[in-house]
Protein backbone atom coordinates (compact mmCIF):
# COMPACT_ATOMS: atom_id res chain seq x y z
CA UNK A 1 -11.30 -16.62 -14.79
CA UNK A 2 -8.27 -15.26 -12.95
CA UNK A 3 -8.30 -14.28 -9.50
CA UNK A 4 -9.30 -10.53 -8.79
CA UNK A 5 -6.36 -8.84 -7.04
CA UNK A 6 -6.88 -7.46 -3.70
CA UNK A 7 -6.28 -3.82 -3.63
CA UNK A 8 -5.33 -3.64 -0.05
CA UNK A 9 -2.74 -6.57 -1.03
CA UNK A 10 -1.21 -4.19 -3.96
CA UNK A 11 -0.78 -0.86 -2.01
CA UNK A 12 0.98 -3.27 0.79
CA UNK A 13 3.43 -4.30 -2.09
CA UNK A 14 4.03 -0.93 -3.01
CA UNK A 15 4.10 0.45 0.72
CA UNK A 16 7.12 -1.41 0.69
CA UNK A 17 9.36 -0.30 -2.25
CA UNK A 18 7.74 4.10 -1.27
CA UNK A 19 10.85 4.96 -0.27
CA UNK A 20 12.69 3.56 -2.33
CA UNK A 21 11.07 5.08 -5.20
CA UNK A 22 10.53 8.27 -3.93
CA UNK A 23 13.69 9.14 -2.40
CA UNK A 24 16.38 6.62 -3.40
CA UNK A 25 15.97 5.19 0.32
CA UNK A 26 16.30 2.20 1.57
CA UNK A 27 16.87 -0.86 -2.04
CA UNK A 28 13.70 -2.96 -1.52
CA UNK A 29 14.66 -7.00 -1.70
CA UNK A 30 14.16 -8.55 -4.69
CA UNK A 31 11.01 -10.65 -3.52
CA UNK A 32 9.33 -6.90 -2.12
CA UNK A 33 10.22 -5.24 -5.98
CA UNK A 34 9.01 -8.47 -7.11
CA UNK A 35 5.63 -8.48 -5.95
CA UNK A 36 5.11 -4.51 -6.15
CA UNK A 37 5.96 -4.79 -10.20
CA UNK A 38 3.74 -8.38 -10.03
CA UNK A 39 0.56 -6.58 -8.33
CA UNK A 40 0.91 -3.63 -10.34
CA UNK A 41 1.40 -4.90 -13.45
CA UNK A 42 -1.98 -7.35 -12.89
CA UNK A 43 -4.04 -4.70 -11.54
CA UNK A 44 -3.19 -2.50 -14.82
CA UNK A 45 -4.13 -5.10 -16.58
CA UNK A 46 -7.62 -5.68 -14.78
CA UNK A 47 -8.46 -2.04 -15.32
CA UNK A 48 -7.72 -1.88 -19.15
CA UNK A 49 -8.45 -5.85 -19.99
CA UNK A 50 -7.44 -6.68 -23.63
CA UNK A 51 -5.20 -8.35 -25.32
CA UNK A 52 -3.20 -5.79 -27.76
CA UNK A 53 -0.93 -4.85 -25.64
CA UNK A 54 1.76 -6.93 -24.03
CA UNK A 55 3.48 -5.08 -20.94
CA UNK A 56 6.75 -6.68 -19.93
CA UNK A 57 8.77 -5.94 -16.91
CA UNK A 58 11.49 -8.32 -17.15
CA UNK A 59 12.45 -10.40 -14.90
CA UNK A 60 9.33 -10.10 -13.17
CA UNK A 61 6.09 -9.50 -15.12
CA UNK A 62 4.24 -9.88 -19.07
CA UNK A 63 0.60 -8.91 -19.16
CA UNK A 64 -2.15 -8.57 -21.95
CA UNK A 65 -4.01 -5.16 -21.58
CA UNK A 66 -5.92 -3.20 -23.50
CA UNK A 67 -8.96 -4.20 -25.72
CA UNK A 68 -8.35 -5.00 -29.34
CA UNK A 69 -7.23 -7.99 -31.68
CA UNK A 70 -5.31 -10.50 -29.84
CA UNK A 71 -2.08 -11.94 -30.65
CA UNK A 72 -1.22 -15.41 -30.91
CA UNK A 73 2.02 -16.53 -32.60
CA UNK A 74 5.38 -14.70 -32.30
CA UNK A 75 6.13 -11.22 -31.10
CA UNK A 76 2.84 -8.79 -30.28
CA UNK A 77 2.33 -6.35 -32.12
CA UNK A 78 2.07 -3.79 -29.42
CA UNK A 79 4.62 -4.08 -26.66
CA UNK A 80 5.57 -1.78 -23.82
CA UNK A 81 9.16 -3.12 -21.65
CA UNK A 82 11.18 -1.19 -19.15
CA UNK A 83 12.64 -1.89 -16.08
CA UNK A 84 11.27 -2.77 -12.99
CA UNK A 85 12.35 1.27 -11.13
CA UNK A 86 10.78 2.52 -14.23
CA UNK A 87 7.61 0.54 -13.99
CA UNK A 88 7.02 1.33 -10.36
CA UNK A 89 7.54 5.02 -11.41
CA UNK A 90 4.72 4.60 -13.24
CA UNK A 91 2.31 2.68 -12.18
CA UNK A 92 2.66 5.03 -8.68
CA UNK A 93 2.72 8.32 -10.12
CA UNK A 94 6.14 9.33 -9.18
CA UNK A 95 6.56 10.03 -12.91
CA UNK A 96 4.89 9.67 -16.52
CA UNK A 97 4.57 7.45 -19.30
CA UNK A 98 5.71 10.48 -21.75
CA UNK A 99 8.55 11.57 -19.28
CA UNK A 100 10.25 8.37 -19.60
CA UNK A 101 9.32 7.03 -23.29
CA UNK A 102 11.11 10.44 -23.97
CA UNK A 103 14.63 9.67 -21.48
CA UNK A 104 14.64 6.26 -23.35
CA UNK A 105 13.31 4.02 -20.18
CA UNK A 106 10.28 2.93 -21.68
CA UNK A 107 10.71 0.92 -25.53
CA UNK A 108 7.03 0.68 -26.84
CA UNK A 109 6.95 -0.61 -29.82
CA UNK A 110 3.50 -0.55 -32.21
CA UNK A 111 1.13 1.94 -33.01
CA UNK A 112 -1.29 0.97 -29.62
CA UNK A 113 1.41 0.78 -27.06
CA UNK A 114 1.06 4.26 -25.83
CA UNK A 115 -2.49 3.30 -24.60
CA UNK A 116 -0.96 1.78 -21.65
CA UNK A 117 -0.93 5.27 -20.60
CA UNK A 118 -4.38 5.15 -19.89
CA UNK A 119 -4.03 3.23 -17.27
CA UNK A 120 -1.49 5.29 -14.97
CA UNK A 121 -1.34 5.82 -12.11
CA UNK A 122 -2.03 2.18 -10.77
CA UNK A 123 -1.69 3.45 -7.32
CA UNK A 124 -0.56 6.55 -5.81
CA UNK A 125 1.49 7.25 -2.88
């Protein structure tokens, strides 16, 4: 079993990239975006555990959430991928899983993908 994330260790991360997100203020380095998508990403993925969903956040980040058949050759069947702004947008609040499947940010793909929804806000600021 995979180590349980510290959630002290995941608001840090995204601490760091708050202004950034919020305002435009101050481009976080790639290893502070890194681990704010990383711990994120994994905590989503504790709260809805599964395996019919694949969340990607390229270059950083694939997770299994949500609870259904798993997948085990080839492409999922039920994938979620944006970028790593848009993912941090997310999983903090700043804005919502409809607002940006509907500007185009967000490709989800399969009829479970929206479920990731479920799981948003990860943290707030």
């Amino acid at each position: 079993m995979a180590k349980k994330l510290d959630p002290a260790e995941t608001k840090r991360a995204v601490d760091e990239v708050a202004g950034w997100l919020q305002s435009n203020v101050g481009k976080p380095s790639r290893s502070q975006l890194a681990a704010a998508v990383r711990a994120t990403a994994r905590t989503l993925a504790e709260e809805l555990p599964g395996h019919a969903v694949e969340l990607r956040v390229p270059p950083f980040v694939a997770v299994q959430c949500v609870e259904g058949p798993r997948h085990t050759r080839g492409t999922p069947p039920n994938v979620v991928e944006m970028d790593p702004e848009t993912w941090l947008k997310l999983a903090t609040g700043v804005s919502t899983f409809e607002a940006e499947l509907s500007a185009g940010r967000v490709d989800a793909s399969g009829s479970r993908a929206a479920e990731v929804a479920r799981g948003l806000p990860v943290v707030r600021l």
